[in-house]
N, C-alpha and C. Protein backbone atom coordinates (compact mmCIF):
# COMPACT_ATOMS: atom_id res chain seq x y z
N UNK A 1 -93.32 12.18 3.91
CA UNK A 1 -92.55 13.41 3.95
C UNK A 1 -91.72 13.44 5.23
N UNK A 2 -90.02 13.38 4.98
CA UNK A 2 -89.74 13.83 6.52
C UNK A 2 -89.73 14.81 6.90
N UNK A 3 -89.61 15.03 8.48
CA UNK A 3 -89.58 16.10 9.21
C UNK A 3 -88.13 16.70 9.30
N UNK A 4 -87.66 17.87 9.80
CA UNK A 4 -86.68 18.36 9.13
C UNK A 4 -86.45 19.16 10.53
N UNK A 5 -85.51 18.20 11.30
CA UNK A 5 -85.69 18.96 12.91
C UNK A 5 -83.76 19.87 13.28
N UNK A 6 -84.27 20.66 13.51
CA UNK A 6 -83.07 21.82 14.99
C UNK A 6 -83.00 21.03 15.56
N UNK A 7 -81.62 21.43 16.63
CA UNK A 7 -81.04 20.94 17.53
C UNK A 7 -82.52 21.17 18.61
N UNK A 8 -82.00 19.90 19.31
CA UNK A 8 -83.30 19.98 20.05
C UNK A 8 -83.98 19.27 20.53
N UNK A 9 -84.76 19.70 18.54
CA UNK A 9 -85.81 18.77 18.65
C UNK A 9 -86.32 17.32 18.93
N UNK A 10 -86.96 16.49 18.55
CA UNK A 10 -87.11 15.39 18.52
C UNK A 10 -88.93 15.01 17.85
N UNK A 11 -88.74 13.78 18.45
CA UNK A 11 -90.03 13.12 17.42
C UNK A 11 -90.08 11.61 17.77
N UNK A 12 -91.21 11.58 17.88
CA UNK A 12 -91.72 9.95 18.21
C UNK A 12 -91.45 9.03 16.95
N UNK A 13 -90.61 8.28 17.03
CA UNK A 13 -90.74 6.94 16.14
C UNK A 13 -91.40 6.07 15.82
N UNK A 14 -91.55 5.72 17.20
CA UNK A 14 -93.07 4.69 17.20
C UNK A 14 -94.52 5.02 16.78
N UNK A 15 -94.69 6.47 16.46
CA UNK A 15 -95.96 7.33 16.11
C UNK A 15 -96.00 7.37 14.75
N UNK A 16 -94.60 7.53 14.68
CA UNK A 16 -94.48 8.76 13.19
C UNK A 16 -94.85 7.79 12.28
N UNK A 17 -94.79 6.82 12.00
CA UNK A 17 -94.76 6.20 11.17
C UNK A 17 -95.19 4.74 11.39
N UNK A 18 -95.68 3.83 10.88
CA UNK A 18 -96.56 2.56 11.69
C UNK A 18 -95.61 1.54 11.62
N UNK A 19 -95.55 0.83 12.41
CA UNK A 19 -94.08 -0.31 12.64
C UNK A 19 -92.60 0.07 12.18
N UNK A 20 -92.49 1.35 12.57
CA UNK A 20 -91.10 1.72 12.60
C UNK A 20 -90.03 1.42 13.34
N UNK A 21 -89.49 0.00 12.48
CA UNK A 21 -88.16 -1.12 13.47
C UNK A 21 -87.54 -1.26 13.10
N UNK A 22 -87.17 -1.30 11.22
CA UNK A 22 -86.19 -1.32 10.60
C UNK A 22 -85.49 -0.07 10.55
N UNK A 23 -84.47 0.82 10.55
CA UNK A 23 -84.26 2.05 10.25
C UNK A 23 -82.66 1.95 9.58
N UNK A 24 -82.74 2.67 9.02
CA UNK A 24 -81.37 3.14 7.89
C UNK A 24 -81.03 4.18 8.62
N UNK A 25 -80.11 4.51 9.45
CA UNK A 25 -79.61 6.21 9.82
C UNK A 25 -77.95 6.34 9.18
N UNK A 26 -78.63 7.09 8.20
CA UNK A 26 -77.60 7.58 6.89
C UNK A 26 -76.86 9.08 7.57
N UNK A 27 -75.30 9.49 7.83
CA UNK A 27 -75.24 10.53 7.74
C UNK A 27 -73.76 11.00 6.41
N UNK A 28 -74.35 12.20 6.29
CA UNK A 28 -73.30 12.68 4.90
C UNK A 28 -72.85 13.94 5.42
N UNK A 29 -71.74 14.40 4.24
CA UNK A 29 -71.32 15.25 4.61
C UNK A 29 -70.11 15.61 3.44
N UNK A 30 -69.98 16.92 2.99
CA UNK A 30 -69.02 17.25 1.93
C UNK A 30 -67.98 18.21 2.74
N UNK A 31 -66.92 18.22 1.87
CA UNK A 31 -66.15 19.11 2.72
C UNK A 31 -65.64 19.88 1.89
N UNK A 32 -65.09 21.49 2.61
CA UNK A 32 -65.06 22.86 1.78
C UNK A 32 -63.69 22.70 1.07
N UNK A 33 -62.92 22.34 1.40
CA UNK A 33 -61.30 22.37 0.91
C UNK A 33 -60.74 21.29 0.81
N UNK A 34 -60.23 20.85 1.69
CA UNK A 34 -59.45 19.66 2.05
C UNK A 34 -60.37 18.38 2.65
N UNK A 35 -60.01 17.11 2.00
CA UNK A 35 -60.83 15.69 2.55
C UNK A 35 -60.62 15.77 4.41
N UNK A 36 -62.16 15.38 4.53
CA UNK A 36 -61.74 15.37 5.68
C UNK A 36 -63.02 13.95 6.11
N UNK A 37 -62.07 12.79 7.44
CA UNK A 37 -62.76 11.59 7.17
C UNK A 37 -63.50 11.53 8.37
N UNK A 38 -64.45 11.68 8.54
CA UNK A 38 -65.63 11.69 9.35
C UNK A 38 -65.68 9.80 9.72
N UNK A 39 -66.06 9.29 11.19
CA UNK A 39 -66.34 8.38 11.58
C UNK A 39 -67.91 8.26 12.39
N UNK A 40 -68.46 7.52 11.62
CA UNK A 40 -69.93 7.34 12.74
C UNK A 40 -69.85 5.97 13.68
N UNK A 41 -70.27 6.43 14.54
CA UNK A 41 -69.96 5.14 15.56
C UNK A 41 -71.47 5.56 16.63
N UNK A 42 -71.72 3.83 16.62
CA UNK A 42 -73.06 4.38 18.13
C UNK A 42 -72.52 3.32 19.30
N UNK A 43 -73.41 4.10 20.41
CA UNK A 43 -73.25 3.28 21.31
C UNK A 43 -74.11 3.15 21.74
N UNK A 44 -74.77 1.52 22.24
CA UNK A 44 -75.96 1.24 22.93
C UNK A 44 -75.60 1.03 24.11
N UNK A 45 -76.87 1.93 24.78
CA UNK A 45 -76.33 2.27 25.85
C UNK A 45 -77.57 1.55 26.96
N UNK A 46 -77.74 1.45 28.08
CA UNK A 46 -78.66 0.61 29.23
C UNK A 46 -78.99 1.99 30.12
N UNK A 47 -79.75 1.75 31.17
CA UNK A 47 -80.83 2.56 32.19
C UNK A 47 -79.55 3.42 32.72
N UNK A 48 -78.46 2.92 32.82
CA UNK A 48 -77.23 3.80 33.80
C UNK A 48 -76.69 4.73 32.47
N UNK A 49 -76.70 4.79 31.30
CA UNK A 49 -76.21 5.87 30.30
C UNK A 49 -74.58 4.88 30.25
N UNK A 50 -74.33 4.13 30.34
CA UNK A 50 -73.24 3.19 29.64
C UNK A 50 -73.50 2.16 29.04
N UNK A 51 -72.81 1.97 28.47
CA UNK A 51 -72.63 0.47 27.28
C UNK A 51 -72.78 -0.30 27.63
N UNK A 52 -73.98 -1.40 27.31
CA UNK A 52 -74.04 -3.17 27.97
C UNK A 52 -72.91 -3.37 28.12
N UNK A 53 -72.18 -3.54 26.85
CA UNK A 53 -71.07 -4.33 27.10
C UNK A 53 -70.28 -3.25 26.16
N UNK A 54 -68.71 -3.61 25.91
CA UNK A 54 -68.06 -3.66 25.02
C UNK A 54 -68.27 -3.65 23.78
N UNK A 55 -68.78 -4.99 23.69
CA UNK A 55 -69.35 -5.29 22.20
C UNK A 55 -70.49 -4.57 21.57
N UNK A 56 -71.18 -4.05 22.58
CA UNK A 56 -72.34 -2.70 22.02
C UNK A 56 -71.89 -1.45 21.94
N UNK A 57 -70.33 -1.27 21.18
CA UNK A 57 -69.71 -0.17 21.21
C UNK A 57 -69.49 -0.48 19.36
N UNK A 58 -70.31 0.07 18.33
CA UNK A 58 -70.30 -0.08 17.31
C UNK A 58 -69.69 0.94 16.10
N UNK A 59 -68.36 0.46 15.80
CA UNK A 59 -67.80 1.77 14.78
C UNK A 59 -67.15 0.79 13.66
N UNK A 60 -66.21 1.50 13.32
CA UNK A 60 -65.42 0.92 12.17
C UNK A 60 -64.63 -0.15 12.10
N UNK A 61 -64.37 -0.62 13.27
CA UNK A 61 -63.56 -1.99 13.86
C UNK A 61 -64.39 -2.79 15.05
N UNK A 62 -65.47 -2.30 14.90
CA UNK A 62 -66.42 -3.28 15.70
C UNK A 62 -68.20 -2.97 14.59
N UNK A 63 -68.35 -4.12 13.62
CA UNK A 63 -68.97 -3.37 12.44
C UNK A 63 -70.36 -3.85 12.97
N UNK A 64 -70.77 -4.93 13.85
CA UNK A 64 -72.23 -5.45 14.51
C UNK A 64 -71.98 -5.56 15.66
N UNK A 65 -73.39 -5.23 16.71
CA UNK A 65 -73.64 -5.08 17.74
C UNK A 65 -73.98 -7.18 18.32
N UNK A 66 -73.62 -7.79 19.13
CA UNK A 66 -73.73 -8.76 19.22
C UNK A 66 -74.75 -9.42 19.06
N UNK A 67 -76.10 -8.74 19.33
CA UNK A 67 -77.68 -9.06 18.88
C UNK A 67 -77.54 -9.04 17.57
N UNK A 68 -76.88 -8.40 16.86
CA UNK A 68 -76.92 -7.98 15.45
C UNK A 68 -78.35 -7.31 15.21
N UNK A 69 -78.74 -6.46 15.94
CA UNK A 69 -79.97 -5.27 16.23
C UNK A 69 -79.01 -3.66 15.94
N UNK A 70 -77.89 -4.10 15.27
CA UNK A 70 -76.83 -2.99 14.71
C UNK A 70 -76.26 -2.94 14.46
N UNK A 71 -75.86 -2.34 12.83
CA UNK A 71 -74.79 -2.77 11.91
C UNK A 71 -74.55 -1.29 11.28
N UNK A 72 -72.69 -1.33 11.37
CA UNK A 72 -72.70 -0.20 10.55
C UNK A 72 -71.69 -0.53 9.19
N UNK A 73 -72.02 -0.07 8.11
CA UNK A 73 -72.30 -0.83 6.82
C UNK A 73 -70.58 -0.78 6.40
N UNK A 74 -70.10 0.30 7.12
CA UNK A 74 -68.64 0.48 6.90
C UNK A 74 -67.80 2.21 6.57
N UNK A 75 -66.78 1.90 7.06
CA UNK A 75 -66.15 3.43 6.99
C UNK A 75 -65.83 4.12 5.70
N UNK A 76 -66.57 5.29 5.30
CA UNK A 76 -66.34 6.43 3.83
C UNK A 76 -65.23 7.11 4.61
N UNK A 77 -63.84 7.52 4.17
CA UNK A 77 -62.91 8.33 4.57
C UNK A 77 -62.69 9.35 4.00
N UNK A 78 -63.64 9.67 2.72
CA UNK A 78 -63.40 10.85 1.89
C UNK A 78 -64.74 11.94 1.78
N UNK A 79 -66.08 11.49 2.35
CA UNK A 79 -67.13 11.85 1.91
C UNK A 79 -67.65 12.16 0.96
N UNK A 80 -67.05 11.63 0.07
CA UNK A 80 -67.11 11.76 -1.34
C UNK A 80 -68.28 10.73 -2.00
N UNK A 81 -69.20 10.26 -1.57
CA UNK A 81 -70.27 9.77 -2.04
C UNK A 81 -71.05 11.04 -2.08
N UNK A 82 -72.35 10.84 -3.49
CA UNK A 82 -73.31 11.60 -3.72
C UNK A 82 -74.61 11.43 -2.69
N UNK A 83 -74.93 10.45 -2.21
CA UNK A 83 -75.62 10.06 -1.02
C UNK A 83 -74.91 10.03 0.65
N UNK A 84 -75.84 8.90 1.34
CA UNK A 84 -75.24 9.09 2.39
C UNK A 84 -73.28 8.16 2.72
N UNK A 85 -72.54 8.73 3.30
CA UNK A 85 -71.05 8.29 3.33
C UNK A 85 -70.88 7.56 4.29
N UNK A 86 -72.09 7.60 5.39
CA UNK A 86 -71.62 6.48 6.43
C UNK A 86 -73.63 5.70 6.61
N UNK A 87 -73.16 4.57 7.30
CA UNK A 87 -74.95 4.09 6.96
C UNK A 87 -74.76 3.03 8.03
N UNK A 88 -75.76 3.15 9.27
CA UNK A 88 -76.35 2.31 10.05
C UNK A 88 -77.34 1.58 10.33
N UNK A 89 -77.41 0.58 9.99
CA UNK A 89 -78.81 -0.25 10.12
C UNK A 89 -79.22 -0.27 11.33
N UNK A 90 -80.33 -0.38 11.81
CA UNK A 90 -80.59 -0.80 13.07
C UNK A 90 -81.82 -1.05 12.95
N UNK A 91 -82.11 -2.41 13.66
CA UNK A 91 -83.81 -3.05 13.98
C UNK A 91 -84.19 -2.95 15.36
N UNK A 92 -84.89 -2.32 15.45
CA UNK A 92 -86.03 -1.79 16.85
C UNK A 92 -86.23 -3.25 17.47
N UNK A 93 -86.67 -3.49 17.14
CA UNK A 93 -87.31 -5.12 17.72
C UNK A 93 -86.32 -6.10 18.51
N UNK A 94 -84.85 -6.46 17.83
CA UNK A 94 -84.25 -6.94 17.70
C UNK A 94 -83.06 -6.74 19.33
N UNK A 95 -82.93 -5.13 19.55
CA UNK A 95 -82.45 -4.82 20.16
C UNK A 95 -82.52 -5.49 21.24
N UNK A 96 -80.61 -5.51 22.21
CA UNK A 96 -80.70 -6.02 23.42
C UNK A 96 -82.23 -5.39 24.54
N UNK A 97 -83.17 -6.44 25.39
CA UNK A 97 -84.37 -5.71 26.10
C UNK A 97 -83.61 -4.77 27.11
N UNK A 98 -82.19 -4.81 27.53
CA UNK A 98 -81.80 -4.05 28.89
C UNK A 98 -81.40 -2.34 28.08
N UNK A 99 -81.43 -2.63 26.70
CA UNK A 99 -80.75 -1.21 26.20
C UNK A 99 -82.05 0.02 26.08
N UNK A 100 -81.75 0.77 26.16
CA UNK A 100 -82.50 2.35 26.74
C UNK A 100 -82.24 2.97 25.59
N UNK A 101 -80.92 3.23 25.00
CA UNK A 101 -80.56 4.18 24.10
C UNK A 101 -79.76 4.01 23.14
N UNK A 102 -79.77 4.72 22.15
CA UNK A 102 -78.44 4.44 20.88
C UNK A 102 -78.32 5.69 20.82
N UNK A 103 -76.71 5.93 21.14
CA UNK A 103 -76.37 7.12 20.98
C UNK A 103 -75.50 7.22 19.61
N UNK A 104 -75.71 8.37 18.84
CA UNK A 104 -75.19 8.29 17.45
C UNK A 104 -73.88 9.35 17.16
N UNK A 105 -72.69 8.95 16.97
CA UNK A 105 -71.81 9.95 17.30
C UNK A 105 -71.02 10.15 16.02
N UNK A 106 -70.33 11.38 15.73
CA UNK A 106 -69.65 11.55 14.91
C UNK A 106 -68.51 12.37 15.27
N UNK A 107 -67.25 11.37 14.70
CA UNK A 107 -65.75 11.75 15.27
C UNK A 107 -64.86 12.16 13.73
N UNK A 108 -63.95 13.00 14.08
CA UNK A 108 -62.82 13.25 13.05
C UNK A 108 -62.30 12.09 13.06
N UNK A 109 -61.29 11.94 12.30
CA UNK A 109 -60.43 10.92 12.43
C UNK A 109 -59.15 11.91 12.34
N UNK A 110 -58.55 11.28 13.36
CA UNK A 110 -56.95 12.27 13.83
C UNK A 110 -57.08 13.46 13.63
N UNK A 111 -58.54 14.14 14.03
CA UNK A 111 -58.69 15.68 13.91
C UNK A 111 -57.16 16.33 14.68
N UNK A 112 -56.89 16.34 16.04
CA UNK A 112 -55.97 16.91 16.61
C UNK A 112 -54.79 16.81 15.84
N UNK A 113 -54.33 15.67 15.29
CA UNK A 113 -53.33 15.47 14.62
C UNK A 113 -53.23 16.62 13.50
N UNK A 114 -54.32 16.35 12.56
CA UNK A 114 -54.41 16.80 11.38
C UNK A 114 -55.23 18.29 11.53
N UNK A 115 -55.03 18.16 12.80
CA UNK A 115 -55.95 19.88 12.66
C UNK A 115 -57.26 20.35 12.15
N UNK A 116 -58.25 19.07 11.83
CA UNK A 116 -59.20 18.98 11.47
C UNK A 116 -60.44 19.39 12.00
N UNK A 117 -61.38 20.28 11.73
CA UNK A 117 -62.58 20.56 12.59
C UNK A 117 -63.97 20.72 11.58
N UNK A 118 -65.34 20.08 12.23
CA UNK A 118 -66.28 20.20 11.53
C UNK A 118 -66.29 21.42 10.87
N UNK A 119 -65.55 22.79 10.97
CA UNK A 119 -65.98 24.03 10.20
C UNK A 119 -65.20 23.44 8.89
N UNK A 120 -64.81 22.92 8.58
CA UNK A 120 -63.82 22.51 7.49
C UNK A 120 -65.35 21.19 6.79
N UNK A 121 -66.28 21.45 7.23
CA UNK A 121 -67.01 20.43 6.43
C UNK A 121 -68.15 21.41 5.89
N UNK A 122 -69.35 20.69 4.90
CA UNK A 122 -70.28 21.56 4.33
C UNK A 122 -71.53 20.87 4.24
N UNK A 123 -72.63 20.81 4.67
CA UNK A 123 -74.08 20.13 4.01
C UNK A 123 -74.03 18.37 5.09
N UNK A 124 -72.89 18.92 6.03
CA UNK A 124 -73.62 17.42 7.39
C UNK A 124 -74.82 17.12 7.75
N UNK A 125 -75.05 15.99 7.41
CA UNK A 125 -77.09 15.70 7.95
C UNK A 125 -76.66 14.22 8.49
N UNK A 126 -77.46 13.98 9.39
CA UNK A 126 -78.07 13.17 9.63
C UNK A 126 -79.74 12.82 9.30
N UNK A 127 -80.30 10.96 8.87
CA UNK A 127 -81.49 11.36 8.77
C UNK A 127 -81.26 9.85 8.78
N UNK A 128 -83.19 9.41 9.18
CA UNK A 128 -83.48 8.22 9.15
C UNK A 128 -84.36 7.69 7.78
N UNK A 129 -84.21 6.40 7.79
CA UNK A 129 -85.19 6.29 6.93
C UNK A 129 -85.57 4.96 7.31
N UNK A 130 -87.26 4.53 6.98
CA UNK A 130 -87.48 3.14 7.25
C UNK A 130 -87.45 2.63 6.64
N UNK A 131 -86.69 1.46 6.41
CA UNK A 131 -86.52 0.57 5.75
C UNK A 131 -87.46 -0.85 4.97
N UNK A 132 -88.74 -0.68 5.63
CA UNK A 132 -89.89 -1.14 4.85
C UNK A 132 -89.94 -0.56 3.72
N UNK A 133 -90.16 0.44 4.02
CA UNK A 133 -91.16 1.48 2.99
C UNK A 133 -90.20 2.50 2.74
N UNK A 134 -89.02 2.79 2.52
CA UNK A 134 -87.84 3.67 2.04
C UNK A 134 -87.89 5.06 1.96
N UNK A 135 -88.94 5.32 2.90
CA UNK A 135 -89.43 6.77 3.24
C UNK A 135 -88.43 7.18 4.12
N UNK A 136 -87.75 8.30 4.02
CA UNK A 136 -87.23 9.39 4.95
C UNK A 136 -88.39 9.83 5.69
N UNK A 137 -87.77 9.62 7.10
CA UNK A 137 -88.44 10.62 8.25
C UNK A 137 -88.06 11.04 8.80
N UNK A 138 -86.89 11.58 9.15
CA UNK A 138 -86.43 12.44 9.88
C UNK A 138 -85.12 13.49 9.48
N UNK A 139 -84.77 14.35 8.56
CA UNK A 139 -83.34 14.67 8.49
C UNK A 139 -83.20 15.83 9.69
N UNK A 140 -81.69 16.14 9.76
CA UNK A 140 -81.05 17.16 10.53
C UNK A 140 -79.63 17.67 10.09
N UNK A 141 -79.59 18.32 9.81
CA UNK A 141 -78.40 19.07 9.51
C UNK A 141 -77.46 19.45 10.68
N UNK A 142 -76.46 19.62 10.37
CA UNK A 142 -75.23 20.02 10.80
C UNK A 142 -75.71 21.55 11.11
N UNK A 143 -75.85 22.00 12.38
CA UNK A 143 -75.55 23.58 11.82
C UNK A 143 -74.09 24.10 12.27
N UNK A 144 -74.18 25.69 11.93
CA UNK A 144 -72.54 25.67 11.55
C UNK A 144 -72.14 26.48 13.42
N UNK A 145 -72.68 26.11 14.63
CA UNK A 145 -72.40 26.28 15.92
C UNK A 145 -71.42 25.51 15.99
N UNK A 146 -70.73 24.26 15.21
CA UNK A 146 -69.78 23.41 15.89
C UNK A 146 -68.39 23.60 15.08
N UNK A 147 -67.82 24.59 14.40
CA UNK A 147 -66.96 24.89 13.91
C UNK A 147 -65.64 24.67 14.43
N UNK A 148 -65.50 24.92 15.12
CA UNK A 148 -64.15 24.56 16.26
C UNK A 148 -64.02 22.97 16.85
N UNK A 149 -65.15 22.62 16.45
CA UNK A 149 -65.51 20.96 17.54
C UNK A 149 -64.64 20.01 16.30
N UNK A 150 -64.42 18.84 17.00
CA UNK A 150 -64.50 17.48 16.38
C UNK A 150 -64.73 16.42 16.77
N UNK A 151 -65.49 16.31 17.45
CA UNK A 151 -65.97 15.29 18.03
C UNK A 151 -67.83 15.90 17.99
N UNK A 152 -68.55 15.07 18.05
CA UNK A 152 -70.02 15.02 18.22
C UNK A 152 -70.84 13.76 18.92
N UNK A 153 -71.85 14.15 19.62
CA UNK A 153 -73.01 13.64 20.06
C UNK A 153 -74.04 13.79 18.89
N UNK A 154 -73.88 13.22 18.04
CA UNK A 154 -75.04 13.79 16.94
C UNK A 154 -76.76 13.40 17.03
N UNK A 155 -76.68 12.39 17.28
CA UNK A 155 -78.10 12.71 17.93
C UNK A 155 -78.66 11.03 19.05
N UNK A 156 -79.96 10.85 19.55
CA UNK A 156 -80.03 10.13 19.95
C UNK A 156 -81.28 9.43 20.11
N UNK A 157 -81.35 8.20 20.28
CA UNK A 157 -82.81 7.31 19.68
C UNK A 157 -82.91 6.44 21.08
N UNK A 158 -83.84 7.29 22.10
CA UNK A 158 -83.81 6.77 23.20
C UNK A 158 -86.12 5.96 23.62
N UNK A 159 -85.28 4.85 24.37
CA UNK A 159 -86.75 4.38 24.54
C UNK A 159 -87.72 4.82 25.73
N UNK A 160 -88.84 4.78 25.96
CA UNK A 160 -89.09 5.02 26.73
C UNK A 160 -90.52 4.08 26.28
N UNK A 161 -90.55 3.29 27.86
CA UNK A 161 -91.72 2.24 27.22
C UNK A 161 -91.70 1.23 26.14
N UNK A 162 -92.69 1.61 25.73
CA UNK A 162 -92.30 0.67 24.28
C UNK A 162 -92.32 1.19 22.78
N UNK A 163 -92.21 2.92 23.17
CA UNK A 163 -91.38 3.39 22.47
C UNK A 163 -90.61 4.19 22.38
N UNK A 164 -89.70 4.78 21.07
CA UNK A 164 -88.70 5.06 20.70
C UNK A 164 -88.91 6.53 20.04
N UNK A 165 -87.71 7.44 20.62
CA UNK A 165 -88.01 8.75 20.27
C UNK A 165 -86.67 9.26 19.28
N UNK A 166 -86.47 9.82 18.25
CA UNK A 166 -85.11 10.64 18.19
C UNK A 166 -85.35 12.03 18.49
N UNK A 167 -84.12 12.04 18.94
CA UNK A 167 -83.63 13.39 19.69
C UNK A 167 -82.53 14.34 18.95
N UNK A 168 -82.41 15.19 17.82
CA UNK A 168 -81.52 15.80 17.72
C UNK A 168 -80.40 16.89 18.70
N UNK A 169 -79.23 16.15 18.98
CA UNK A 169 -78.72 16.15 20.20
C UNK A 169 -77.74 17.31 19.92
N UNK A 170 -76.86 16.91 19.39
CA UNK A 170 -75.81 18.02 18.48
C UNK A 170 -75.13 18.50 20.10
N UNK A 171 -74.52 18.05 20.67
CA UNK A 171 -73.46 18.13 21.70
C UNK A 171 -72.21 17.98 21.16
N UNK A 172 -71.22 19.31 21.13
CA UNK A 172 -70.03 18.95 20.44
C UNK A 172 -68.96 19.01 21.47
N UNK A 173 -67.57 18.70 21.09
CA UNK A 173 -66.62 19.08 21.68
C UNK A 173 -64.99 18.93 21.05
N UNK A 174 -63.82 18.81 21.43
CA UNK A 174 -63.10 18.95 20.63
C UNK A 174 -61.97 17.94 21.07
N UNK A 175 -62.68 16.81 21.65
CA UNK A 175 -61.76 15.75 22.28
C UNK A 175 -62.24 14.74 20.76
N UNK A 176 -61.65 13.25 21.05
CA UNK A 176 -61.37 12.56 19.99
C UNK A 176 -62.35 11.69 20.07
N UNK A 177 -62.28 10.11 19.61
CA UNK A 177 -63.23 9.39 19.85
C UNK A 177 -63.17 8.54 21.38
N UNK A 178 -61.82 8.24 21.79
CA UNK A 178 -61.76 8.09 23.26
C UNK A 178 -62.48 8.45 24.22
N UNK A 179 -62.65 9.77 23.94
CA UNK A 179 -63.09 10.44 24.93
C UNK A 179 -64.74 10.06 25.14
N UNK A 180 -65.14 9.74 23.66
CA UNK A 180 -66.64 9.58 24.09
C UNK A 180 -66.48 8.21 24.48
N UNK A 181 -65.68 6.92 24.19
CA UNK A 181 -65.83 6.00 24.76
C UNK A 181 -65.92 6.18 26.35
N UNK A 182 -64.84 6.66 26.94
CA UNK A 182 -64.34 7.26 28.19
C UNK A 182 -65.54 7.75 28.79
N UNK A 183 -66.85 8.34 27.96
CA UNK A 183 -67.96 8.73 28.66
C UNK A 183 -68.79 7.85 29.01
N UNK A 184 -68.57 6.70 28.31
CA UNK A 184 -69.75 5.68 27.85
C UNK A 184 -69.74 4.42 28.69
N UNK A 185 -68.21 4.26 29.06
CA UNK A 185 -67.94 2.91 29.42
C UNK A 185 -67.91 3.09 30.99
């Protein structure tokens, strides 16, 4: 059964569930009127809160992390799947040893341009699932505090020890995807 967490919250990975290394982090999302194309992108991040490298900057034009400990399966521009529209693999194990965190973000695409803002979307979740055993454990919803935003911190899967926690983060703002690079790098 997953857990079904608020901004906030969080939850042990390494607890919740017994050898939790494979993970699927699926997020979806429908929209009220007009298509609107949502981008998920993470960044693995090291002990200083920036990116090993470059190449651990993982979105739609950078589709694996160089360990290949992170893959994102490819860009939905319509959200128009009945499941999840964007889908990240990631193996626990696998991961660079200097990385600390995967931060999980979700950007408009040419929101400013197009005037686009998460209030213009409906039923956003994020959620994990393990990929052994195809159990959901964790979803989170969108709540509707980020209406004006387009850009997101959506949540984050940080280590500590030798293990791994998610964090429903939900930090918004209304800059583009630059900008979170610009935070990261």
């Amino acid at each position: 059964m997953a857990i079904n967490l608020k901004k906030g919250g969080s939850i042990n990975l390494s607890k919740s569930m017994t050898k939790l290394n494979k993970l699927m982090i699926g997020l979806g999302w429908e929209y009220a009127s007009i298509p609107v194309d949502l981008d998920a992108s993470v960044f693995i991040l090291g002990a200083n809160g920036k990116l090993l490298s470059d190449e651990y900057f993982i979105f739609y034009n950078n589709l694996k992390a160089p360990d290949g400990s992170v893959q994102h399966t490819g860009d939905n521009r319509t959200g128009s799947d009945n499941d999840d529209d964007e889908v990240i693999l990631a193996n626990l194990d696998n991961i660079h040893p200097n990385a600390t965190e995967i931060c999980i973000c979700v950007t408009i695409h040419q929101a400013l341009l197009r005037n686009h803002t998460f209030g213009m979307l409906r039923d956003a979740y994020i959620r994990i699932v393990d990929m052994d055993t195809k159990a959901e454990v964790v979803n989170y919803d969108l709540d509707s505090s980020h209406n004006a935003e387009n850009s997101l911190v959506f949540a984050r899967i940080k280590k500590s020890g030798n293990e791994w926690y998610f964090y429903a983060d939900s930090q918004g703002s209304t800059s583009e995807l630059q900008a979170l690079v610009d935070m990261f790098v």
